[in-house]
C-alpha atoms as a PDB file:
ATOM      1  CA  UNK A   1      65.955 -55.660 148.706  1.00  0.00           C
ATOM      2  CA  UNK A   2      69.456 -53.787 147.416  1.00  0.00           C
ATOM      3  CA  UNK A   3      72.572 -53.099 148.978  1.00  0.00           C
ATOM      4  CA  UNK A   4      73.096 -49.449 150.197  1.00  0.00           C
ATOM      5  CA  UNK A   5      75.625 -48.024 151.969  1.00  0.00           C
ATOM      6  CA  UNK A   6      74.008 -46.393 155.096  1.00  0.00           C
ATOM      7  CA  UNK A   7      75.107 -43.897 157.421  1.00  0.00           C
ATOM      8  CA  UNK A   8      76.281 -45.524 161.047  1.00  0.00           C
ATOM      9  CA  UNK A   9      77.412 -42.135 163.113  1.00  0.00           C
ATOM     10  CA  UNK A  10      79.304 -38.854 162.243  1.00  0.00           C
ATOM     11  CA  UNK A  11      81.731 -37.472 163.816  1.00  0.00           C
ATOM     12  CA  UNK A  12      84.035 -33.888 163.972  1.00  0.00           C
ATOM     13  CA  UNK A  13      86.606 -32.096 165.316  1.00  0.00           C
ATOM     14  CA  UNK A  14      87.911 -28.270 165.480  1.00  0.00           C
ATOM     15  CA  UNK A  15      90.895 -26.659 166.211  1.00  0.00           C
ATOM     16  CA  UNK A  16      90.449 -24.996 169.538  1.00  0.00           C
ATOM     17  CA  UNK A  17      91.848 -21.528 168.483  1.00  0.00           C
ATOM     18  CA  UNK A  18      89.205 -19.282 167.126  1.00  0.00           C
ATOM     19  CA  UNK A  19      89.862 -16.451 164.582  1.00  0.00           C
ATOM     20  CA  UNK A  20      87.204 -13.636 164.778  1.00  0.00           C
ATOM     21  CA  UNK A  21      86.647 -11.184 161.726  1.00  0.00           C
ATOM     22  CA  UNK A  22      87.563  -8.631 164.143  1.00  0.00           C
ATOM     23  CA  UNK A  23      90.900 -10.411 164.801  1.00  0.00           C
ATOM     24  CA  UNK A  24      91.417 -10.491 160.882  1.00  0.00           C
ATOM     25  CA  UNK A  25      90.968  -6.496 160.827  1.00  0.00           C
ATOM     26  CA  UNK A  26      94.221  -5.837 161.984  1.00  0.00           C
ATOM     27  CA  UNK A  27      95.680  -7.928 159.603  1.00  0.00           C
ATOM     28  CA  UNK A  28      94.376  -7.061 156.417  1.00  0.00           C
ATOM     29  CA  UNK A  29      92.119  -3.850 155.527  1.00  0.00           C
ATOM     30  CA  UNK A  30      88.446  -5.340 156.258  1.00  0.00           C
ATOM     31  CA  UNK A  31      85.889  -5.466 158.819  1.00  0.00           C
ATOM     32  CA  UNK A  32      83.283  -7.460 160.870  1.00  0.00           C
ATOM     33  CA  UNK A  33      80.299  -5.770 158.757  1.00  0.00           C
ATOM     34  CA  UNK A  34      82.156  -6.475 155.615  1.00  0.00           C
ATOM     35  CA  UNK A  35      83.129 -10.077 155.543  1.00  0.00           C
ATOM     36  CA  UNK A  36      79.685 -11.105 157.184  1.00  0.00           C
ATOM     37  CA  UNK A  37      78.014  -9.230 154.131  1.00  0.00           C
ATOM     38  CA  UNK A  38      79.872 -10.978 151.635  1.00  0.00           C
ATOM     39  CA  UNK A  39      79.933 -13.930 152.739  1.00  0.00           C
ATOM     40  CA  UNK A  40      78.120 -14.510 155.750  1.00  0.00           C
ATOM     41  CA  UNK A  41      81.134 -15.739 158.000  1.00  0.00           C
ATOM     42  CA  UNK A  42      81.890 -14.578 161.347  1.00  0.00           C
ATOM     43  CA  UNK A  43      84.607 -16.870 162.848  1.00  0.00           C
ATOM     44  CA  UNK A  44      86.816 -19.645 161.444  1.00  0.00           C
ATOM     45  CA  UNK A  45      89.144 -21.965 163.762  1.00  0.00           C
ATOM     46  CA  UNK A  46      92.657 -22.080 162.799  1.00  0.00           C
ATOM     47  CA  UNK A  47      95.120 -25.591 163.196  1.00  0.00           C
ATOM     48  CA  UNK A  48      97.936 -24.869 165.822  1.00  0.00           C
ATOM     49  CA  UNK A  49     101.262 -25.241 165.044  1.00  0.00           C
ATOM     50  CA  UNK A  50     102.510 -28.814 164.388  1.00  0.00           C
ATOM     51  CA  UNK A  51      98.660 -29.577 163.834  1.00  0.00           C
ATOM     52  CA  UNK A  52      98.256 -31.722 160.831  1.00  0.00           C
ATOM     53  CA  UNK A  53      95.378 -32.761 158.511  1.00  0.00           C
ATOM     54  CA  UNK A  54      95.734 -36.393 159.664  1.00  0.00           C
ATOM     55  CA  UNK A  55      95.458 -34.938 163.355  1.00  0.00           C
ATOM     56  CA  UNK A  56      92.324 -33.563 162.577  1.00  0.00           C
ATOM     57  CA  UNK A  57      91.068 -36.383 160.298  1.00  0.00           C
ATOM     58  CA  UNK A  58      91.888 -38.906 162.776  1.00  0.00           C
ATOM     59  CA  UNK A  59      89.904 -36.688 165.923  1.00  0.00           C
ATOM     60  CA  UNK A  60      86.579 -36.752 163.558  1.00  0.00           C
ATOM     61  CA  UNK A  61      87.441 -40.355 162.820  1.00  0.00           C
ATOM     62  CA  UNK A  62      87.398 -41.401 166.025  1.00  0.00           C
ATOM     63  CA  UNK A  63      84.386 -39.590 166.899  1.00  0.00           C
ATOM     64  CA  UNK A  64      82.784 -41.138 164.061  1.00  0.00           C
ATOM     65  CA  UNK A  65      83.200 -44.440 165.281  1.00  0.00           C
ATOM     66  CA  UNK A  66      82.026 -43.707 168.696  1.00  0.00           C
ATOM     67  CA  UNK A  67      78.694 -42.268 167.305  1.00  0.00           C
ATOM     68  CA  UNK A  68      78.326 -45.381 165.015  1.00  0.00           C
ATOM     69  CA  UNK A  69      78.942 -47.564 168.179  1.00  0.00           C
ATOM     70  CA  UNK A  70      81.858 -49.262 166.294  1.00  0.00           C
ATOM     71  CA  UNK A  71      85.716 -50.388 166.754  1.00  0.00           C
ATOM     72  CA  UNK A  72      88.170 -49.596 164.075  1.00  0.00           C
ATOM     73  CA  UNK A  73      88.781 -53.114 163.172  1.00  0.00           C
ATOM     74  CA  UNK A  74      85.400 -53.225 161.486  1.00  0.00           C
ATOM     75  CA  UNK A  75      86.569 -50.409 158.959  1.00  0.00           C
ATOM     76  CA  UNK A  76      87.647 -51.656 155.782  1.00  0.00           C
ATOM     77  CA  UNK A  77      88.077 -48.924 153.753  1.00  0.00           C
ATOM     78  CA  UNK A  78      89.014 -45.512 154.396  1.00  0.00           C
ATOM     79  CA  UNK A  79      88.923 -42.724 151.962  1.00  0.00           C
ATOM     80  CA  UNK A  80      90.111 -39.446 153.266  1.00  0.00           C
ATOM     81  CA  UNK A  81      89.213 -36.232 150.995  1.00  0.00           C
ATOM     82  CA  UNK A  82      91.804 -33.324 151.190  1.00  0.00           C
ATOM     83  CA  UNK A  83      93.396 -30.833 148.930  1.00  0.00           C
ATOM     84  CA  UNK A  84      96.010 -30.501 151.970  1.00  0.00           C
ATOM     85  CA  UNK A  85      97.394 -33.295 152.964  1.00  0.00           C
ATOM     86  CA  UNK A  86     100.254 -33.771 155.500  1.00  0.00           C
ATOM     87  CA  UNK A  87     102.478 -34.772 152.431  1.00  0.00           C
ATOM     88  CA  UNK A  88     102.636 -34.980 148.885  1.00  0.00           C
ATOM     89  CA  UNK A  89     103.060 -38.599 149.631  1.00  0.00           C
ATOM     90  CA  UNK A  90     102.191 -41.139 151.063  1.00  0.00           C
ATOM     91  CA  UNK A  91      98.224 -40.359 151.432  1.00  0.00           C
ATOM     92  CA  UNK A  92      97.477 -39.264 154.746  1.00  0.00           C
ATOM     93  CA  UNK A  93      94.712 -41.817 154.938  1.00  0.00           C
ATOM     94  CA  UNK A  94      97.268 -44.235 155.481  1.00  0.00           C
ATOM     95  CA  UNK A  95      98.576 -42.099 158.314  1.00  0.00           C
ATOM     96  CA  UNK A  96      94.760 -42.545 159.819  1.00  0.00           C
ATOM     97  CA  UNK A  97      94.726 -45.540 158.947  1.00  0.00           C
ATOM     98  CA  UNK A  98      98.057 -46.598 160.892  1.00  0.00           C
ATOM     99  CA  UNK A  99      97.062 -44.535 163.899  1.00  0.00           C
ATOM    100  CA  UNK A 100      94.065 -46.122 164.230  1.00  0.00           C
ATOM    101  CA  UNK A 101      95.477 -49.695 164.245  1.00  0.00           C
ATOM    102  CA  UNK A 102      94.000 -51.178 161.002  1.00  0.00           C
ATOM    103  CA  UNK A 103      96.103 -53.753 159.552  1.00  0.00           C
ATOM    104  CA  UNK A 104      93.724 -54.591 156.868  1.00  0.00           C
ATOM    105  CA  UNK A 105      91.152 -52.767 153.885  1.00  0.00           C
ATOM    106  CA  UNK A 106      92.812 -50.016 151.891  1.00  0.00           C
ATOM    107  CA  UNK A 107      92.703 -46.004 152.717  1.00  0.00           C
ATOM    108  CA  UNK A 108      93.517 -43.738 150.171  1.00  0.00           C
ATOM    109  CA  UNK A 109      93.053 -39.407 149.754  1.00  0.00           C
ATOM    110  CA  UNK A 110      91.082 -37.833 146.958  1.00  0.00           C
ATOM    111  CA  UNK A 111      91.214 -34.836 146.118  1.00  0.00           C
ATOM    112  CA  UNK A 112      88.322 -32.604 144.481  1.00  0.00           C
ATOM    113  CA  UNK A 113      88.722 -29.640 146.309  1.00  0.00           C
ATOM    114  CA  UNK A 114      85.555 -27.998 148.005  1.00  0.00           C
ATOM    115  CA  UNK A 115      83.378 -31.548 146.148  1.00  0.00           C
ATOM    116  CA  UNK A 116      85.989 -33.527 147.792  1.00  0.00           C
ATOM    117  CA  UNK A 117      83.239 -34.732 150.674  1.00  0.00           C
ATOM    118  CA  UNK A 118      80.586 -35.541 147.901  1.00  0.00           C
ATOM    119  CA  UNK A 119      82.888 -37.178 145.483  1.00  0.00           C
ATOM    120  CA  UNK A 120      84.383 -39.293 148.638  1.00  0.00           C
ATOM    121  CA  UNK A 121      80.840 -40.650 149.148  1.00  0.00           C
ATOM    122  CA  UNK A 122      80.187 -41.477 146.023  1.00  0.00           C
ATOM    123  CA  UNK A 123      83.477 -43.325 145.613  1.00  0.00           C
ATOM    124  CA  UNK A 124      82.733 -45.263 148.555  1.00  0.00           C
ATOM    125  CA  UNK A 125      79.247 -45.662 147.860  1.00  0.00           C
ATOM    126  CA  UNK A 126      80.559 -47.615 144.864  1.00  0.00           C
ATOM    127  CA  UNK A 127      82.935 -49.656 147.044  1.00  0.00           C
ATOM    128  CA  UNK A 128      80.010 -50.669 149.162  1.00  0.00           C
ATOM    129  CA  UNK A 129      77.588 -51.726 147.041  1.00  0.00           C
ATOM    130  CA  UNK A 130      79.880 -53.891 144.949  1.00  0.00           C
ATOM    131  CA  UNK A 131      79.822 -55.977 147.796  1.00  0.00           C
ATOM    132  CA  UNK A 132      84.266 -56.237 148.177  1.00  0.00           C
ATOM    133  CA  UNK A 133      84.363 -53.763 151.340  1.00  0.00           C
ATOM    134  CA  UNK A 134      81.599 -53.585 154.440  1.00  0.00           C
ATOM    135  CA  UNK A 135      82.192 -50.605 155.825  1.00  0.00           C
ATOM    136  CA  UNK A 136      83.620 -46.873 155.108  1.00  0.00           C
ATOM    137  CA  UNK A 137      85.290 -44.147 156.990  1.00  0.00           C
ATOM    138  CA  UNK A 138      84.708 -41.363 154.556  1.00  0.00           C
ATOM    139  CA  UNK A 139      86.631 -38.012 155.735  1.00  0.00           C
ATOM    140  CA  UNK A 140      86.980 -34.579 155.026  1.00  0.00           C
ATOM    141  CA  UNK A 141      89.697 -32.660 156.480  1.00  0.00           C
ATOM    142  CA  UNK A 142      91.539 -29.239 155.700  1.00  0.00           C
ATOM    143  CA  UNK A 143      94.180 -27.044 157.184  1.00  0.00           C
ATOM    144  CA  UNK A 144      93.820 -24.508 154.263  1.00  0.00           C
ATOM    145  CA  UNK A 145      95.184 -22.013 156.510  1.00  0.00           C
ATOM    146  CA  UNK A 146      98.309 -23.156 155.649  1.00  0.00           C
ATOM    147  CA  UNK A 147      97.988 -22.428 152.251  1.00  0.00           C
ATOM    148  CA  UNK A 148      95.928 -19.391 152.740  1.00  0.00           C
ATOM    149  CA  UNK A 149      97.607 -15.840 151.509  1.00  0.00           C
ATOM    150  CA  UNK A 150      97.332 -13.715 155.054  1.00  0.00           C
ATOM    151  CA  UNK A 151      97.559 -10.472 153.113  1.00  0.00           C
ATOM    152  CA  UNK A 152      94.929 -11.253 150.864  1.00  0.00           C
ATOM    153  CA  UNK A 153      91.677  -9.995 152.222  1.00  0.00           C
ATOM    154  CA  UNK A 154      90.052 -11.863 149.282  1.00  0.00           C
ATOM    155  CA  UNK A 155      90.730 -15.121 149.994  1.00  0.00           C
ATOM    156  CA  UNK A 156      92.373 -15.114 153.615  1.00  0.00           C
ATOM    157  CA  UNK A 157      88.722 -14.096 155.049  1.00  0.00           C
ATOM    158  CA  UNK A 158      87.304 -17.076 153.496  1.00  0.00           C
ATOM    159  CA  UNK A 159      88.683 -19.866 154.453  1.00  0.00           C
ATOM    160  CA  UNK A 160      89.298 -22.215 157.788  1.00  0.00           C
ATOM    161  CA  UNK A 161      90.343 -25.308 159.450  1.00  0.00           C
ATOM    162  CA  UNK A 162      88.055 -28.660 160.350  1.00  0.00           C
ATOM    163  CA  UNK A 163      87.317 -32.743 159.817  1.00  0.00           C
ATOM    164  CA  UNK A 164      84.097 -34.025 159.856  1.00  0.00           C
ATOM    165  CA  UNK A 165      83.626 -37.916 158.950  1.00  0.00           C
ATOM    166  CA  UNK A 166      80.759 -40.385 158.435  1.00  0.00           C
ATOM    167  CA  UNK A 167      80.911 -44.196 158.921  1.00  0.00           C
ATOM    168  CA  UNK A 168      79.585 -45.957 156.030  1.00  0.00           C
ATOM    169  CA  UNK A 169      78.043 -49.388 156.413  1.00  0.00           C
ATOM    170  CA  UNK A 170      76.634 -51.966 153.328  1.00  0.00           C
ATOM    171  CA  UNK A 171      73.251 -52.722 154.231  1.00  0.00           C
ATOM    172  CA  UNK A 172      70.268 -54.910 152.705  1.00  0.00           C
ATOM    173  CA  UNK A 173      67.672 -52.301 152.310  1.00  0.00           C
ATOM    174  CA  UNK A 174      64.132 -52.132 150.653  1.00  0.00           C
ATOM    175  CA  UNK A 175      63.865 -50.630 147.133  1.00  0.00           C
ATOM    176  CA  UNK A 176      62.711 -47.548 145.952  1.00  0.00           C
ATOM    177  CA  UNK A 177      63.511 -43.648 148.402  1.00  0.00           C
ATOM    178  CA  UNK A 178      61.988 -45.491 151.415  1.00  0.00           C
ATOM    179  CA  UNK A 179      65.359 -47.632 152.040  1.00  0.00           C
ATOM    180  CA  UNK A 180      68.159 -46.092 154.367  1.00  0.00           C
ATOM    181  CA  UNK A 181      71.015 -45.154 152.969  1.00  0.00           C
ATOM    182  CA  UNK A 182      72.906 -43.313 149.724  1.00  0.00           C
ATOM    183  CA  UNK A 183      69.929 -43.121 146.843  1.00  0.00           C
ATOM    184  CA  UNK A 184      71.778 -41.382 144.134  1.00  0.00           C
ATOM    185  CA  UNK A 185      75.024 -39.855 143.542  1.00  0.00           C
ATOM    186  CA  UNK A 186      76.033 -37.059 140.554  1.00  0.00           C
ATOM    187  CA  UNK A 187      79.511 -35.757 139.971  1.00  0.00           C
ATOM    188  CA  UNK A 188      80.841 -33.714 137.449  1.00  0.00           C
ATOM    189  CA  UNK A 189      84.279 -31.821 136.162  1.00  0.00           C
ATOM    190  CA  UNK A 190      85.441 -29.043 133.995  1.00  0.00           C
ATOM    191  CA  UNK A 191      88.567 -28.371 133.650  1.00  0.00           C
ATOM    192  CA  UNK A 192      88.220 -25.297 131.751  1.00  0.00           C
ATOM    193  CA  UNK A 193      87.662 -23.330 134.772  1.00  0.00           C
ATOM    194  CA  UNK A 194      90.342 -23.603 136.323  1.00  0.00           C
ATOM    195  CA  UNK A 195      91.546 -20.751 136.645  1.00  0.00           C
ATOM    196  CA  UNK A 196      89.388 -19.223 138.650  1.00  0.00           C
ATOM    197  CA  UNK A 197      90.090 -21.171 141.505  1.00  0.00           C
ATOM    198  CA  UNK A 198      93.252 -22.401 141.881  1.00  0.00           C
ATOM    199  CA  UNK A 199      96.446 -23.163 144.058  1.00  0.00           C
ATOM    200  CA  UNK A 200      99.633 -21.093 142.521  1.00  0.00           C
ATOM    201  CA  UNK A 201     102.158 -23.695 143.503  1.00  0.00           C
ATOM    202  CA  UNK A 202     102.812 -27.907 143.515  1.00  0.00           C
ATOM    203  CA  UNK A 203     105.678 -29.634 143.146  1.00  0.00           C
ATOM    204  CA  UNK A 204     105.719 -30.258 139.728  1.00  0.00           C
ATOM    205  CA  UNK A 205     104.918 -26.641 138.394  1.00  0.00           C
ATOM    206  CA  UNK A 206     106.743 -24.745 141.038  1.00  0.00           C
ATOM    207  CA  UNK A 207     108.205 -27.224 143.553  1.00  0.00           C
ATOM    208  CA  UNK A 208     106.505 -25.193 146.420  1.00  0.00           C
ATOM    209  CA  UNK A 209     103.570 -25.337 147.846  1.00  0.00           C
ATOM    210  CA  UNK A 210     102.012 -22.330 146.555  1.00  0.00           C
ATOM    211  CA  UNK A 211      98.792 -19.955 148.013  1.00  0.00           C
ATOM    212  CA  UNK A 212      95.043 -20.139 147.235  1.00  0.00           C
ATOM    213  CA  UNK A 213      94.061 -17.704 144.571  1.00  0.00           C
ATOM    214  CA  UNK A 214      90.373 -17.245 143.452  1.00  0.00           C
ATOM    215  CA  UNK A 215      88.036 -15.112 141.417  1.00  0.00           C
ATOM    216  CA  UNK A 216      85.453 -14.527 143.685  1.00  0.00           C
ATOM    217  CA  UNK A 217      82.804 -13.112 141.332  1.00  0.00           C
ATOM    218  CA  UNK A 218      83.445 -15.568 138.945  1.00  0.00           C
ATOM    219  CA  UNK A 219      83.082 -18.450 141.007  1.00  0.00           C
ATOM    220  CA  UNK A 220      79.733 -16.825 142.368  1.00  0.00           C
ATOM    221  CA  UNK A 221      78.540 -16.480 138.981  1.00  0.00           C
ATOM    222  CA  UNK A 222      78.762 -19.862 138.193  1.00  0.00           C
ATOM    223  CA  UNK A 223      78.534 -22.016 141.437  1.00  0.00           C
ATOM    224  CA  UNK A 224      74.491 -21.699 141.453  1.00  0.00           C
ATOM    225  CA  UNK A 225      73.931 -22.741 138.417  1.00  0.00           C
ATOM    226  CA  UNK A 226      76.400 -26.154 138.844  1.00  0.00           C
ATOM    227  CA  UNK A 227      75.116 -27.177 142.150  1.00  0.00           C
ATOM    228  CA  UNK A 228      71.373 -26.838 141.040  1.00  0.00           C
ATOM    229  CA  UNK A 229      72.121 -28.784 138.039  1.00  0.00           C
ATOM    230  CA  UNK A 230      73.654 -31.847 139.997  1.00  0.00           C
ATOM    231  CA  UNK A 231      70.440 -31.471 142.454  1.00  0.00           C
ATOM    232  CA  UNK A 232      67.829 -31.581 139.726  1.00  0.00           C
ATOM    233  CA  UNK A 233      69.411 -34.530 138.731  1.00  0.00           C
ATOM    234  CA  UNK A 234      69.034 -36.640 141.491  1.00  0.00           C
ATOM    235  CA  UNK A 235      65.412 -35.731 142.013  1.00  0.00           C
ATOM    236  CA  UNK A 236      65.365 -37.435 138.327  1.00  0.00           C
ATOM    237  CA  UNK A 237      67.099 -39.987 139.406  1.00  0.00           C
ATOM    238  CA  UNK A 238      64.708 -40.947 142.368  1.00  0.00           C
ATOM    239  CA  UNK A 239      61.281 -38.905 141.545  1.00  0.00           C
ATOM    240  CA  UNK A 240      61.616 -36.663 144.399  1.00  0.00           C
ATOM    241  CA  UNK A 241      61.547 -32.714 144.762  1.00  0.00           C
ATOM    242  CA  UNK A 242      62.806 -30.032 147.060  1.00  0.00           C
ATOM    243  CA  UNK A 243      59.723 -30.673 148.500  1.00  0.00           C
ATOM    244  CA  UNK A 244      60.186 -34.116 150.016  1.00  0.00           C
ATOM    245  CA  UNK A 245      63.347 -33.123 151.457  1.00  0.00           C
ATOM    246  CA  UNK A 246      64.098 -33.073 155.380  1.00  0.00           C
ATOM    247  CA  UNK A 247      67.354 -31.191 155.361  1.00  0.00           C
ATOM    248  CA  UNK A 248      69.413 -29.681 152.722  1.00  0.00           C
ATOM    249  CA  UNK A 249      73.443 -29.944 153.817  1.00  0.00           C
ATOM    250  CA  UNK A 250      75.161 -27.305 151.379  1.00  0.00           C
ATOM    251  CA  UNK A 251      79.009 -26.758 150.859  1.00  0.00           C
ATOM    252  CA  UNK A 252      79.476 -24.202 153.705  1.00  0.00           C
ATOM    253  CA  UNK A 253      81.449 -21.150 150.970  1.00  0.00           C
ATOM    254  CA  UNK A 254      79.026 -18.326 151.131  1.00  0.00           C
ATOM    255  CA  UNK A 255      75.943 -17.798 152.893  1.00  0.00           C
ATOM    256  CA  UNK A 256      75.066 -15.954 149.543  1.00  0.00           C
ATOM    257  CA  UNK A 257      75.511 -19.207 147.376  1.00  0.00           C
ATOM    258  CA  UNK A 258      73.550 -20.874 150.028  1.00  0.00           C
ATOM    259  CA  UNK A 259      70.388 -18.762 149.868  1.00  0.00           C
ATOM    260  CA  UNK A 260      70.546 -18.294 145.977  1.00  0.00           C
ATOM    261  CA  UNK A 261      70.542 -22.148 145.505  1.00  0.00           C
ATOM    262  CA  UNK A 262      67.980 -22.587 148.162  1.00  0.00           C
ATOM    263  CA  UNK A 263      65.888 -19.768 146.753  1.00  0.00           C
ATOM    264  CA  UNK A 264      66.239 -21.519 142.982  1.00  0.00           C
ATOM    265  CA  UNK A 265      65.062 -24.790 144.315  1.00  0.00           C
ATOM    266  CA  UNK A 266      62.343 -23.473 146.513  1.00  0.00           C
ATOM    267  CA  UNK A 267      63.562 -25.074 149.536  1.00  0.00           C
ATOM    268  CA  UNK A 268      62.280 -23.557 152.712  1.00  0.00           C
ATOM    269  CA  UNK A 269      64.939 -21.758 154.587  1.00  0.00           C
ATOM    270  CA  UNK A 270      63.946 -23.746 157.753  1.00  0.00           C
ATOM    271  CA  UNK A 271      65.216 -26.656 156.149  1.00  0.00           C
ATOM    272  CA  UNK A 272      68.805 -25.265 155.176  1.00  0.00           C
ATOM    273  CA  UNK A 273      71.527 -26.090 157.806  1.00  0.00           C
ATOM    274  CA  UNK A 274      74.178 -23.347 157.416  1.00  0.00           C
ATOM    275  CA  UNK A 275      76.909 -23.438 159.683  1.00  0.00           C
ATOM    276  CA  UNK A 276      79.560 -21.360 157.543  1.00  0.00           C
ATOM    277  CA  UNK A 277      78.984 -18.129 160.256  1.00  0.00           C
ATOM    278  CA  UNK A 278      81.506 -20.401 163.049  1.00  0.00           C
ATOM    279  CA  UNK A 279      83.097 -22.730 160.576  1.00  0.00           C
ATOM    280  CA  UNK A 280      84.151 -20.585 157.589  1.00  0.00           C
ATOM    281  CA  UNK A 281      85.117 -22.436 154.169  1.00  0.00           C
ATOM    282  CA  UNK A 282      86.422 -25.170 155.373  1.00  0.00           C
ATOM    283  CA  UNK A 283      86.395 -27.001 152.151  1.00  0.00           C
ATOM    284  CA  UNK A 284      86.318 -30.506 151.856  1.00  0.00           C
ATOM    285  CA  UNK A 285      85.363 -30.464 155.681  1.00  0.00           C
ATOM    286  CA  UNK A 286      82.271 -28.409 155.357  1.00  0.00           C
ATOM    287  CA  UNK A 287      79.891 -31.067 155.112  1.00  0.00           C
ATOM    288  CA  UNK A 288      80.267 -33.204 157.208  1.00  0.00           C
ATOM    289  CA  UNK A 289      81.111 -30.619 160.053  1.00  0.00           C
ATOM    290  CA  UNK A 290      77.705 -29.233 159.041  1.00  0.00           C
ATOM    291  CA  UNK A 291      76.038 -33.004 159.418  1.00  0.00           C
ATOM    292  CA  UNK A 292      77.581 -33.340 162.697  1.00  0.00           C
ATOM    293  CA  UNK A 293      76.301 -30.204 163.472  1.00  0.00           C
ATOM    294  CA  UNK A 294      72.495 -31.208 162.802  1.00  0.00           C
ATOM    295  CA  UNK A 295      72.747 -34.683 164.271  1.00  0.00           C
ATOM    296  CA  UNK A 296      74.026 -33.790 167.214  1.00  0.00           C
ATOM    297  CA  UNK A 297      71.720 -31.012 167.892  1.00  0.00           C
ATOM    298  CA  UNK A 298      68.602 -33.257 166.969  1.00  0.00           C
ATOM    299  CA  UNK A 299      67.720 -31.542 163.623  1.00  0.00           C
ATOM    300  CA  UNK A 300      68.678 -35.242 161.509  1.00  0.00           C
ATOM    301  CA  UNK A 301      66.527 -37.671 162.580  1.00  0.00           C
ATOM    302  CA  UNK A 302      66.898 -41.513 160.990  1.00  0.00           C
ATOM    303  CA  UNK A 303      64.539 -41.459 158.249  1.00  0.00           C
ATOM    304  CA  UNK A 304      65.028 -38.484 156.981  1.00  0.00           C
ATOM    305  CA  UNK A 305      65.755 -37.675 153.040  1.00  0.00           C
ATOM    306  CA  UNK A 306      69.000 -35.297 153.444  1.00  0.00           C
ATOM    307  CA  UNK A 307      70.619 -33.477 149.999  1.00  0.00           C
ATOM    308  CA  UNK A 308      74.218 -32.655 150.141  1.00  0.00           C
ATOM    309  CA  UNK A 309      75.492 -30.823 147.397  1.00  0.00           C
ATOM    310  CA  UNK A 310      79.157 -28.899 146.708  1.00  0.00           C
ATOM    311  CA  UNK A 311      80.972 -26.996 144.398  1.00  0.00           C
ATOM    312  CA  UNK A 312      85.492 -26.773 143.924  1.00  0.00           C
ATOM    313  CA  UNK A 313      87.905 -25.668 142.280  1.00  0.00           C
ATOM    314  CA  UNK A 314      88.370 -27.534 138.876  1.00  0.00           C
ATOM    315  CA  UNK A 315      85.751 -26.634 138.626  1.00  0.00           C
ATOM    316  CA  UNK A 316      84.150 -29.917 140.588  1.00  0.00           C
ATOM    317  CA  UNK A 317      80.947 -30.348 141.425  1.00  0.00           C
ATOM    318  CA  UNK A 318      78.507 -32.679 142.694  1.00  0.00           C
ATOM    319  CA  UNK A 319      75.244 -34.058 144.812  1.00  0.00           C
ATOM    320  CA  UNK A 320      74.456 -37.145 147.122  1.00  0.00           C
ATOM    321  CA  UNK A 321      70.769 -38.025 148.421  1.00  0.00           C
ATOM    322  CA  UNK A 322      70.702 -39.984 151.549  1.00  0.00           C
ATOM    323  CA  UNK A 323      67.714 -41.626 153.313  1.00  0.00           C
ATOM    324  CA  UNK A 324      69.392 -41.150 157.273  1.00  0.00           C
END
């Protein structure tokens, strides 16, 4: 037997206001038939005013715990993955944290970008196993609208508001890809790319908070490439294939990305849960939106071997295989 940190319930939430590409066309010079063709997106939800990251982190939270059948004061540790936090400081996993009621455990943000989901995982996956903390609320939540250049028709197309979130839970398990829970985890960073993908402000460089800026064909270029490479490695790690898997859980960017990393891998597109055409980029909330998605609607069964994979700015990128 090992310890592995298994997946209790998921949860989400979305804002309720809905921005259609056709909405978008009167604010910037685009169009329904050419944002779908780029990128495959056909609707994004948008944060209301006074709507905050920790609102939204806390709503999937909650939900989380509900689906795992659990109270918050059996939560020990809390990571929340952003790259837009309600403040610079303190982490708005604290502000979670607080709301919730937990008095105890430790909550903390990380920030990867669009990997932040994956690299949140991982981090707690490493928490878990250890043995010092029993169970995880691992969250991704964005309100990159606020950040978001609205006369861009680049970048403000892209993007949208969510929080998705998983409940973690340190569990004996049998050996070997048969055993619930987190198999293998791969992360990686370079820094030389950052430039490509970037945020034009912070409070040390500008002492605002700056707009998202990226080079679109440049990112394309190399995102299939990176998240393949972190995929092939955990099918080293564990001596599986695309072939044994139940459900591949992508970064929700581009529905080109998607399909070109699917195609690469020879995954069957029956097996791809895309959810970017409602959802948008919704960065580090992708994910897990996406899981919630596919559990709720009966796709994710327990047992199943599920590959999440994503790709940041950084660049950051990174895969986790799960046994549900």
């Amino acid at each position: 037997m090992t310890l592995r940190s298994v997946v209790r319930g998921v949860g989400s939430y979305l804002p309720a206001r809905v921005m259609t590409n056709a909405e978008l066309s009167t604010l910037v010079d685009t169009s329904d038939e050419w944002i779908v063709q780029r990128s495959g997106i056909r609707e994004r939800h948008i944060a209301a005013d006074g709507e905050t990251t920790s609102d939204l982190g806390l709503a999937a939270a909650s939900a989380a715990l509900a689906a795992a059948g659990l109270d918050a004061q059996d939560i020990d540790l809390i990571i929340l993955a952003t790259s837009t936090p309600d403040r610079t400081f303190p982490a708005s996993a604290t502000t979670i944290q607080d709301r919730l009621g937990i008095r105890h455990g430790v909550a903390f943000d990380l920030q990867a970008v669009c990997s932040g989901f994956v690299f949140a995982v991982a981090t707690a996956d490493k928490f878990l196993r250890s043995g010092s903390h029993k169970r995880a609320l691992v969250i991704g939540a964005e309100t990159f609208s606020r950040i978001l250049d609205w006369t861009d028709r680049t970048t403000c197309v892209l993007f949208g508001d969510g929080a998705g979130a998983v409940v973690l839970e340190a569990q004996e398990q049998p050996e070997g890809i048969t055993g619930r829970g987190v198999l293998t985890t791969h992360l990686r960073s370079d820094g030389r790319h950052t430039n490509k993908l970037y945020v034009d402000g912070g409070p040390s460089l500008t002492r605002t908070v700056g707009h998202l800026r990226m080079e679109g064909r440049e990112v394309f270029k190399h995102a299939v490439g990176m998240i393949t490479d972190v995929m092939n490695d955990a099918y080293a790690a564990t001596g599986t294939t695309s072939a044994d898997l139940d459900w591949f859980v992508p970064h929700q960017a581009n529905k080109r990305i998607i399909d070109a990393s699917a195609e690469k891998l020879k995954i069957a597109p029956e097996k791809v849960v895309i959810t970017v055409d409602r959802h948008g980029n919704t960065s580090a909330a992708s994910i897990p939106l996406a899981l919630d998605v596919a559990v709720r609607d009966g796709r994710i069964q327990p047992g199943h071997l599920v590959m999440l994979e994503a790709m940041g700015g950084g660049f950051t990128w990174g895969s986790a295989l799960i046994r549900w």
